[in-house]
N, C-alpha and C. Protein backbone atom coordinates (compact mmCIF):
# COMPACT_ATOMS: atom_id res chain seq x y z
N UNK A 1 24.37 -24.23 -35.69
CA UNK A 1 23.24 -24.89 -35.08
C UNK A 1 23.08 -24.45 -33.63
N UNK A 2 21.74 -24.50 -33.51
CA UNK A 2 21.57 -24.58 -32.29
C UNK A 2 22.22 -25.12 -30.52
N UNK A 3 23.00 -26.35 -30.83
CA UNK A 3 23.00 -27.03 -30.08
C UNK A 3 24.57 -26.81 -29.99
N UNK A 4 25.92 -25.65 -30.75
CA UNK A 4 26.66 -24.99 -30.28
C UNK A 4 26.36 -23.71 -29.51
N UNK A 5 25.36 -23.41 -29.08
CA UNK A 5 25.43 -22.57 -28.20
C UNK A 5 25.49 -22.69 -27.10
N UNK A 6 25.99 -22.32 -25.97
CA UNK A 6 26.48 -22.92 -24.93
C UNK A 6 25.68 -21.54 -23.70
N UNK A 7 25.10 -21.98 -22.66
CA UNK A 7 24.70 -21.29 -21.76
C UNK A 7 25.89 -20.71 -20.80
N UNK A 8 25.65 -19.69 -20.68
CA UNK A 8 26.69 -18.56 -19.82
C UNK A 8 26.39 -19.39 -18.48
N UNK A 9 27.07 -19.24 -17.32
CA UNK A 9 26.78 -19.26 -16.65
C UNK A 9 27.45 -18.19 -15.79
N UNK A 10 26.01 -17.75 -14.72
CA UNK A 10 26.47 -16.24 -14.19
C UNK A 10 26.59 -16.02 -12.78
N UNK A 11 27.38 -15.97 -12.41
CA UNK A 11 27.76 -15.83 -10.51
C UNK A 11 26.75 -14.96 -9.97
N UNK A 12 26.13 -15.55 -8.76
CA UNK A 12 25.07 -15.41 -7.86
C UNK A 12 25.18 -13.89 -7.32
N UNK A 13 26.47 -13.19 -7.65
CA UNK A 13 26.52 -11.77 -6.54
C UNK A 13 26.02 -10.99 -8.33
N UNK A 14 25.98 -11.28 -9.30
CA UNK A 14 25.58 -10.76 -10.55
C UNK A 14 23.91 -10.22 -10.84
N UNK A 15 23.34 -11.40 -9.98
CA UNK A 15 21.77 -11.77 -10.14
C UNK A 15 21.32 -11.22 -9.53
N UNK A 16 21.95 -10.51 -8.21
CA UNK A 16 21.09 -9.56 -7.36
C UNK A 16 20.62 -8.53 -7.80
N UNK A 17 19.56 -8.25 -7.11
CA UNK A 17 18.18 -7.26 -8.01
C UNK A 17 18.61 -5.93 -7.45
N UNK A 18 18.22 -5.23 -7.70
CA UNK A 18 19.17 -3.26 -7.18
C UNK A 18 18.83 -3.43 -5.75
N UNK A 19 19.48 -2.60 -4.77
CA UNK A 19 18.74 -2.43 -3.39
C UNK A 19 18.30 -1.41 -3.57
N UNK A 20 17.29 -1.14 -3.76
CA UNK A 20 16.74 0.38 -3.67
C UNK A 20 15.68 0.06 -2.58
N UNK A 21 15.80 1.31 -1.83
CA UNK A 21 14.76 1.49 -0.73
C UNK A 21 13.71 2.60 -1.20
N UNK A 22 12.12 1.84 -1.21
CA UNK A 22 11.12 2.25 -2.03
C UNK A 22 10.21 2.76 -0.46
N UNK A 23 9.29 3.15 -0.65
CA UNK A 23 8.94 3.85 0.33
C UNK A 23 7.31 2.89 1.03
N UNK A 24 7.35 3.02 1.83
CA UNK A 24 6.05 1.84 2.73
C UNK A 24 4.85 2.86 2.62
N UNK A 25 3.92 2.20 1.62
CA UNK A 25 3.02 2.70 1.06
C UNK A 25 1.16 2.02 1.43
N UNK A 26 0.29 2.43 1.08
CA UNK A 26 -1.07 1.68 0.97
C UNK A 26 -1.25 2.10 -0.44
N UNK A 27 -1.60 0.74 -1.48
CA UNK A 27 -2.07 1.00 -2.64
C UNK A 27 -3.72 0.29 -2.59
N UNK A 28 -4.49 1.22 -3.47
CA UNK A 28 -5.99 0.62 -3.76
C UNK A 28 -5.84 -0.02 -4.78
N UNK A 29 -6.33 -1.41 -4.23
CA UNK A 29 -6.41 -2.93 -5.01
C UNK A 29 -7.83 -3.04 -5.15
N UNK A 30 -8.96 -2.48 -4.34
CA UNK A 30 -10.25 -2.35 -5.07
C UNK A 30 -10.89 -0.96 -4.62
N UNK A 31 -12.19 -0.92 -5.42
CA UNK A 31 -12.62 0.79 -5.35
C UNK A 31 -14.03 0.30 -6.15
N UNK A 32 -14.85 1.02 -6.02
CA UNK A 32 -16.13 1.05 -6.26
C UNK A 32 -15.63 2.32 -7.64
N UNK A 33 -15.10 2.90 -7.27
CA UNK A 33 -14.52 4.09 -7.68
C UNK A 33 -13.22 4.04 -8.66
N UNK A 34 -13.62 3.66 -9.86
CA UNK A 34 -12.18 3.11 -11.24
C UNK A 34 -11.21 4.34 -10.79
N UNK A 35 -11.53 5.55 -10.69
CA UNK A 35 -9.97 6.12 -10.52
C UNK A 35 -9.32 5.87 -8.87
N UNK A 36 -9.49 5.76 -8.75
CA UNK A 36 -8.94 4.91 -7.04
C UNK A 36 -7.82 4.19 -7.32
N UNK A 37 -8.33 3.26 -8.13
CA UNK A 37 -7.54 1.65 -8.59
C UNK A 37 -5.68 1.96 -8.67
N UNK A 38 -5.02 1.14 -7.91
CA UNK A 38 -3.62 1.16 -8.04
C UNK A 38 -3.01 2.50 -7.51
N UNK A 39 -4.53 3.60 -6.69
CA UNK A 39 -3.38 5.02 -6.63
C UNK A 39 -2.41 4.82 -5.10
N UNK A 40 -1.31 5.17 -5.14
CA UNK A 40 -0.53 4.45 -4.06
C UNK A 40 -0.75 5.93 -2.59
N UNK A 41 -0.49 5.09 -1.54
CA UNK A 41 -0.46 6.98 -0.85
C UNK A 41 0.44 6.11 0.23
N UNK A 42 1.57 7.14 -0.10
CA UNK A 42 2.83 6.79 0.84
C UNK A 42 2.48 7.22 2.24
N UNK A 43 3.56 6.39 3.04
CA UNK A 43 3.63 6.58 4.89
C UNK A 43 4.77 7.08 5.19
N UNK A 44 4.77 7.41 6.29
CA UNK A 44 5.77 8.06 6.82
C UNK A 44 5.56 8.43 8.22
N UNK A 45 6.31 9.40 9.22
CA UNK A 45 6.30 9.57 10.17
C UNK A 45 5.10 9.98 11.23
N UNK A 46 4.07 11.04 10.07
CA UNK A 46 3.24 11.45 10.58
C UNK A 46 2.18 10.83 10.50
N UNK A 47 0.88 10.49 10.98
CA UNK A 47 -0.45 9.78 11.00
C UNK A 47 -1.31 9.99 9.75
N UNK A 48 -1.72 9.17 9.42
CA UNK A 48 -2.26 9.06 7.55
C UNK A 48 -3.80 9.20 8.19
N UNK A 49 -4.96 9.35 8.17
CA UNK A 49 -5.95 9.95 8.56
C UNK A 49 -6.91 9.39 7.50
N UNK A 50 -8.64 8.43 7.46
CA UNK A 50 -8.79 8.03 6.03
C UNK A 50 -10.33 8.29 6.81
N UNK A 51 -10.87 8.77 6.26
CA UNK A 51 -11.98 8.86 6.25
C UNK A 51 -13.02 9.73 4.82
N UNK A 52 -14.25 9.93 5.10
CA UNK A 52 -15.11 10.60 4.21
C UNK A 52 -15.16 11.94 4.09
N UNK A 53 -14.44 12.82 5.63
CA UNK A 53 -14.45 13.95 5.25
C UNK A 53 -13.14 14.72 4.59
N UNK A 54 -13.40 15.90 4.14
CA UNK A 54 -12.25 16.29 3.71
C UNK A 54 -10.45 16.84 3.84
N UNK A 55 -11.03 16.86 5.47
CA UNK A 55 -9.89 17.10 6.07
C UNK A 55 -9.05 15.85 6.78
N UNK A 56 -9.04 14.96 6.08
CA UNK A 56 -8.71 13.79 6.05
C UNK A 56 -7.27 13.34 4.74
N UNK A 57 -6.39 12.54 5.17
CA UNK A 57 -5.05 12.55 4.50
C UNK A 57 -5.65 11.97 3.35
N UNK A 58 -6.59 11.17 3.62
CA UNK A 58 -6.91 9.87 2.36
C UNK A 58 -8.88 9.81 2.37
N UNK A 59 -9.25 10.50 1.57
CA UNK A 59 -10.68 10.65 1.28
C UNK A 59 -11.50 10.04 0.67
N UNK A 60 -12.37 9.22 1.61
CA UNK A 60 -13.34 8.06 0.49
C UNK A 60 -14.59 8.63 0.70
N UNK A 61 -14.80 9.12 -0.57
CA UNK A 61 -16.14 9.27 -0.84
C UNK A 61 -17.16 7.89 -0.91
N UNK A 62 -17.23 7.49 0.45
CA UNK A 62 -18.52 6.01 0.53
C UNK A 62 -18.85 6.19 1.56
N UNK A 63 -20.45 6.20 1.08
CA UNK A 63 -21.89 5.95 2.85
C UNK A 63 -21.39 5.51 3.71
N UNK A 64 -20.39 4.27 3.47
CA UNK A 64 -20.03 3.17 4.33
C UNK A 64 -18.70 3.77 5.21
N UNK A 65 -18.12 4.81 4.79
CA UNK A 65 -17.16 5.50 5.53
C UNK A 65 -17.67 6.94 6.47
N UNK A 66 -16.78 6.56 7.28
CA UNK A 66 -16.97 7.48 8.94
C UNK A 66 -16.80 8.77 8.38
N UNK A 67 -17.12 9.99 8.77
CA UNK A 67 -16.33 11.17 8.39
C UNK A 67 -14.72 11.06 8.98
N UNK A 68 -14.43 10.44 10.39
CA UNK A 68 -13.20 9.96 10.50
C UNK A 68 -13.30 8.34 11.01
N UNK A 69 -12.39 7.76 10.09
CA UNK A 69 -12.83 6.41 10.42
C UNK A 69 -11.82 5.55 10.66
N UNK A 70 -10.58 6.03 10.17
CA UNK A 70 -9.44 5.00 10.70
C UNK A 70 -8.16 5.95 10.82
N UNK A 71 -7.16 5.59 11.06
CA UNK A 71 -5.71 6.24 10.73
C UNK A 71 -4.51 5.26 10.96
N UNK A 72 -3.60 5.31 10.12
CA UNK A 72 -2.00 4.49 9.89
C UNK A 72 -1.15 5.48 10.85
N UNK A 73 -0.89 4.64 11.43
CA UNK A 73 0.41 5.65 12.29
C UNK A 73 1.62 4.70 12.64
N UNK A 74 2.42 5.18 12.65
CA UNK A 74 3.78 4.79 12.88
C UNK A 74 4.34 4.79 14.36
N UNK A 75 4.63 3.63 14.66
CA UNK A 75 5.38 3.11 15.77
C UNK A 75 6.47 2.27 15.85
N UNK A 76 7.64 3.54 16.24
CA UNK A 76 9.11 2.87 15.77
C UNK A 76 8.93 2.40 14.56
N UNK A 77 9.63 1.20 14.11
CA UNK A 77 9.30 0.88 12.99
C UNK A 77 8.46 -0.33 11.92
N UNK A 78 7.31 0.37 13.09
CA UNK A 78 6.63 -0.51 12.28
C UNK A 78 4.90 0.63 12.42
N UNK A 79 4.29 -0.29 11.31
CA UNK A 79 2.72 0.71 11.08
C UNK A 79 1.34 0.34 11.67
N UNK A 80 0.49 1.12 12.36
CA UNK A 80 -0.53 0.26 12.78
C UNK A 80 -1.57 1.15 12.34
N UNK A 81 -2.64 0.10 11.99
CA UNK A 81 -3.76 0.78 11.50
C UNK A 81 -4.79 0.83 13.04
N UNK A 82 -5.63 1.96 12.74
CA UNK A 82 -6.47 2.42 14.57
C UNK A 82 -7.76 2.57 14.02
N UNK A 83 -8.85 1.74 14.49
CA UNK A 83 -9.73 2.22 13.80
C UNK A 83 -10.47 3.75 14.77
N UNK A 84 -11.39 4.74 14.43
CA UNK A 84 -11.41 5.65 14.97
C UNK A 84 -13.03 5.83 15.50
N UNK A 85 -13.27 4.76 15.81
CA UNK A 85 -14.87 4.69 16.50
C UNK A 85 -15.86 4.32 15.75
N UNK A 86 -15.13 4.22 13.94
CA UNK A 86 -16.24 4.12 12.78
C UNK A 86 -17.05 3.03 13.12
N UNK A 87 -18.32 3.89 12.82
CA UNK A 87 -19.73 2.97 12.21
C UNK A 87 -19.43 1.50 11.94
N UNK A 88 -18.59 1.49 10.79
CA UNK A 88 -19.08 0.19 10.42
C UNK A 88 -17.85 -0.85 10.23
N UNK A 89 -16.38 -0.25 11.28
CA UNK A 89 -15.62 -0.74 11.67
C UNK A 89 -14.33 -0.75 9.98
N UNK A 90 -13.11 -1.27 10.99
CA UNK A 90 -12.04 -1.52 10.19
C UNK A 90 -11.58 -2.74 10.20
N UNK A 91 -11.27 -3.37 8.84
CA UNK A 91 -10.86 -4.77 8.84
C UNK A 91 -9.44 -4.96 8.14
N UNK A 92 -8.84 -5.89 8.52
CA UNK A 92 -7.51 -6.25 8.39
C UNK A 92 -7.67 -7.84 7.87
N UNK A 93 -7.47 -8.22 6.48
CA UNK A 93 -7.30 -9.30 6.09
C UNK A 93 -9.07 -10.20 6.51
N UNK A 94 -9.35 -9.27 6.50
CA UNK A 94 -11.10 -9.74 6.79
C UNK A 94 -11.68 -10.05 7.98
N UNK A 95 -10.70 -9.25 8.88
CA UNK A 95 -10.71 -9.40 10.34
C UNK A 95 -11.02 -8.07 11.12
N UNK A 96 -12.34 -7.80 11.30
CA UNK A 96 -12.21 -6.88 12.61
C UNK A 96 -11.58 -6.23 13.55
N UNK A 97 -10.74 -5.17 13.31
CA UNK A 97 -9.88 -4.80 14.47
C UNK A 97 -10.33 -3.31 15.01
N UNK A 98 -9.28 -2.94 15.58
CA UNK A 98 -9.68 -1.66 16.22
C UNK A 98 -8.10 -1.13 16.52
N UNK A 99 -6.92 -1.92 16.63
CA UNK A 99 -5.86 -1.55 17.05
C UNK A 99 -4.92 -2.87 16.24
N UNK A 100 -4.01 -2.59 14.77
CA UNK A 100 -3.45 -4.02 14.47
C UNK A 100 -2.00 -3.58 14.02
N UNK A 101 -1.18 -4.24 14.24
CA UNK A 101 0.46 -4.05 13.43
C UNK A 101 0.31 -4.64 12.28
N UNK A 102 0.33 -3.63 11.35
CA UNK A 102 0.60 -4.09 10.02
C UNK A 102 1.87 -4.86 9.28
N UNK A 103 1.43 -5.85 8.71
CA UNK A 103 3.07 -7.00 8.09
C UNK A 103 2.51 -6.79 6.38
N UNK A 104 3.94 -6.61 5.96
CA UNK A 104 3.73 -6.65 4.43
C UNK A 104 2.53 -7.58 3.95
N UNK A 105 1.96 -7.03 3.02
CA UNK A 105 0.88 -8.03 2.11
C UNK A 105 -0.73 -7.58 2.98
N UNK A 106 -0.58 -7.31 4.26
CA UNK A 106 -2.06 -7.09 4.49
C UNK A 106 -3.10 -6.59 4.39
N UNK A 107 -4.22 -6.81 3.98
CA UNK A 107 -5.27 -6.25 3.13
C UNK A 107 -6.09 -5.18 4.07
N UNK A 108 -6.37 -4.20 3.79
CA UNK A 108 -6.96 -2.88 5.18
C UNK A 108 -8.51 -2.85 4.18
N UNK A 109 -9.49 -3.02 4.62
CA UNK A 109 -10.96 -2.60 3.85
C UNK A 109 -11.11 -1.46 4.78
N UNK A 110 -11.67 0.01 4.21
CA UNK A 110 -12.13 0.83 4.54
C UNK A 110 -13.34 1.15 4.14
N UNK A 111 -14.74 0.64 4.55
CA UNK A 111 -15.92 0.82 3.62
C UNK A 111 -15.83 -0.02 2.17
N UNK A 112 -16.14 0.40 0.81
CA UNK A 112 -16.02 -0.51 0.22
C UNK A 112 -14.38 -0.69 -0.21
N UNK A 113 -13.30 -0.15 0.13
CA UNK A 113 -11.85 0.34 -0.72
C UNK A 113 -11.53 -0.62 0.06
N UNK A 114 -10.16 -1.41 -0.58
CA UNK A 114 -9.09 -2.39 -0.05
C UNK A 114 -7.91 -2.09 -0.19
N UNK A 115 -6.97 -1.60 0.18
CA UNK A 115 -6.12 -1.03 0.21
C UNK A 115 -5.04 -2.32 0.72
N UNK A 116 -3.64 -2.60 0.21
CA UNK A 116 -2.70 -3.59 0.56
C UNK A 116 -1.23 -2.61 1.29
N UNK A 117 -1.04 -2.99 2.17
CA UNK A 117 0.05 -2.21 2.25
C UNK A 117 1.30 -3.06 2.19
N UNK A 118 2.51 -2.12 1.61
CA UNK A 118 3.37 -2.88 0.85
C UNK A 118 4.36 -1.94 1.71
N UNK A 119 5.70 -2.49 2.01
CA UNK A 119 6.60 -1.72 3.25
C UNK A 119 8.09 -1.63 1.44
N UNK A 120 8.61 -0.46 2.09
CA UNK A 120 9.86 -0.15 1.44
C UNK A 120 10.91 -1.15 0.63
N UNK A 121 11.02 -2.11 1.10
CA UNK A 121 12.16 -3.26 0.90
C UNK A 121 11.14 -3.96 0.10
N UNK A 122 9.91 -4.37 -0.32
CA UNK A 122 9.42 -4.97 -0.73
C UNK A 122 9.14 -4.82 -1.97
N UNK A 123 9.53 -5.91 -3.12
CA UNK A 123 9.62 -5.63 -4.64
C UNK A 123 8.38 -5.57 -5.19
N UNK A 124 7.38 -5.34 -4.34
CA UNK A 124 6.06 -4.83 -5.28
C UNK A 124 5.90 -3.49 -5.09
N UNK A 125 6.46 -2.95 -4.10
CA UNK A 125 6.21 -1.54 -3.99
C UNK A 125 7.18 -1.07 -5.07
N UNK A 126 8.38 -1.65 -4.93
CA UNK A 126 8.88 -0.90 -5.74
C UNK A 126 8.40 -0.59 -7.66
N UNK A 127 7.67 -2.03 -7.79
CA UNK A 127 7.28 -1.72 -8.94
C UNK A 127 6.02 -0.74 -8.65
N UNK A 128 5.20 -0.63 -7.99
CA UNK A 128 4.05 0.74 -7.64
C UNK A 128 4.86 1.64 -7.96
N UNK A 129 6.34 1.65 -7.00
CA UNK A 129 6.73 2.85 -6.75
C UNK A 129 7.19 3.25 -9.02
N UNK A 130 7.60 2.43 -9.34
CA UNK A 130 8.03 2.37 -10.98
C UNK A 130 7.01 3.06 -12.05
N UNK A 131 5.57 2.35 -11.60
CA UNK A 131 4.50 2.58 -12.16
C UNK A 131 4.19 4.35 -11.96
N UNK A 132 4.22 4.56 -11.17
CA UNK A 132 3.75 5.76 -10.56
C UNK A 132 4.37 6.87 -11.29
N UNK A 133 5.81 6.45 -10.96
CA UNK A 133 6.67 7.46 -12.17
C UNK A 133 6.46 7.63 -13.34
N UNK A 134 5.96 6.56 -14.44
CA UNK A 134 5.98 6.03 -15.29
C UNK A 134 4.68 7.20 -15.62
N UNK A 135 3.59 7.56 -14.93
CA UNK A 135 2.65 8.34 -14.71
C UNK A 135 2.37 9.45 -14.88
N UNK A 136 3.43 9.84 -13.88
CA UNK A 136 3.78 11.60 -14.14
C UNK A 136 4.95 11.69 -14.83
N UNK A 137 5.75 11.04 -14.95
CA UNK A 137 6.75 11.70 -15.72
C UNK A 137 6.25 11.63 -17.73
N UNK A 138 6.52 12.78 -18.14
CA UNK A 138 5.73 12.49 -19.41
C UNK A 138 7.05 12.30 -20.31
N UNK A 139 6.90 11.21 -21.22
CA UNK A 139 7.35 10.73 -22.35
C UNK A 139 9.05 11.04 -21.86
């Protein structure tokens, strides 16, 4: 019966989740544009660059985007988004900025794209980071 089974019980240093250090990323959480959706574009040392034209790190094809309109750059350790004179401005969590330190979870709109940025230690990136593999690596 049922009611001989007896629950394990399992010591707290058991339950810890892997430490893996995943990489501090911006993923698109919306897009006018279905292939956009969920594509992640990692950060790092050098300045991430997002605008409409092509010589740009991260390219949105929308009216509503600058030919250069914002950039992620890294300071010590932490990320700030700059907006770059664009037209029709950069927002942070639905806020107007021009110069902001980014904290896990905050929402970046670039024209119509929303982008969340998710930092290394944080267990949603790491599942992005899971997904992603899951992607290219075939079967």
């Amino acid at each position: 019966m049922d009611s001989d089974i007896k629950t394990r019980v399992t010591p707290l240093d058991e339950l810890k989740l892997p430490n893996k250090q995943g990489h501090d990323c911006l993923v698109v959480i919306y897009s006018s544009d279905a292939r956009q959706l969920g594509k992640r574009h990692l950060l790092g040392s050098q300045p991430v660059l997002l605008g409409r034209g092509s010589d740009n790190t991260i390219v949105l094809e929308n009216d509503s985007v600058s030919r250069r309109h914002c950039k992620v750059e890294r300071r010590g350790a932490a990320y700030h988004v700059v907006d770059l004179q664009s037209t029709n401005g950069t927002y942070v969590n639905d806020q107007l900025v021009t110069d902001f330190q980014l904290r896990r979870g905050d929402q970046v709109k670039v024209g119509d794209t929303i982008f969340k940025f998710l930092s290394g230690s944080d267990m949603e990136a790491q599942y992005h980071e899971t997904i992603y593999r899951m992607t290219i690596i075939d079967g």
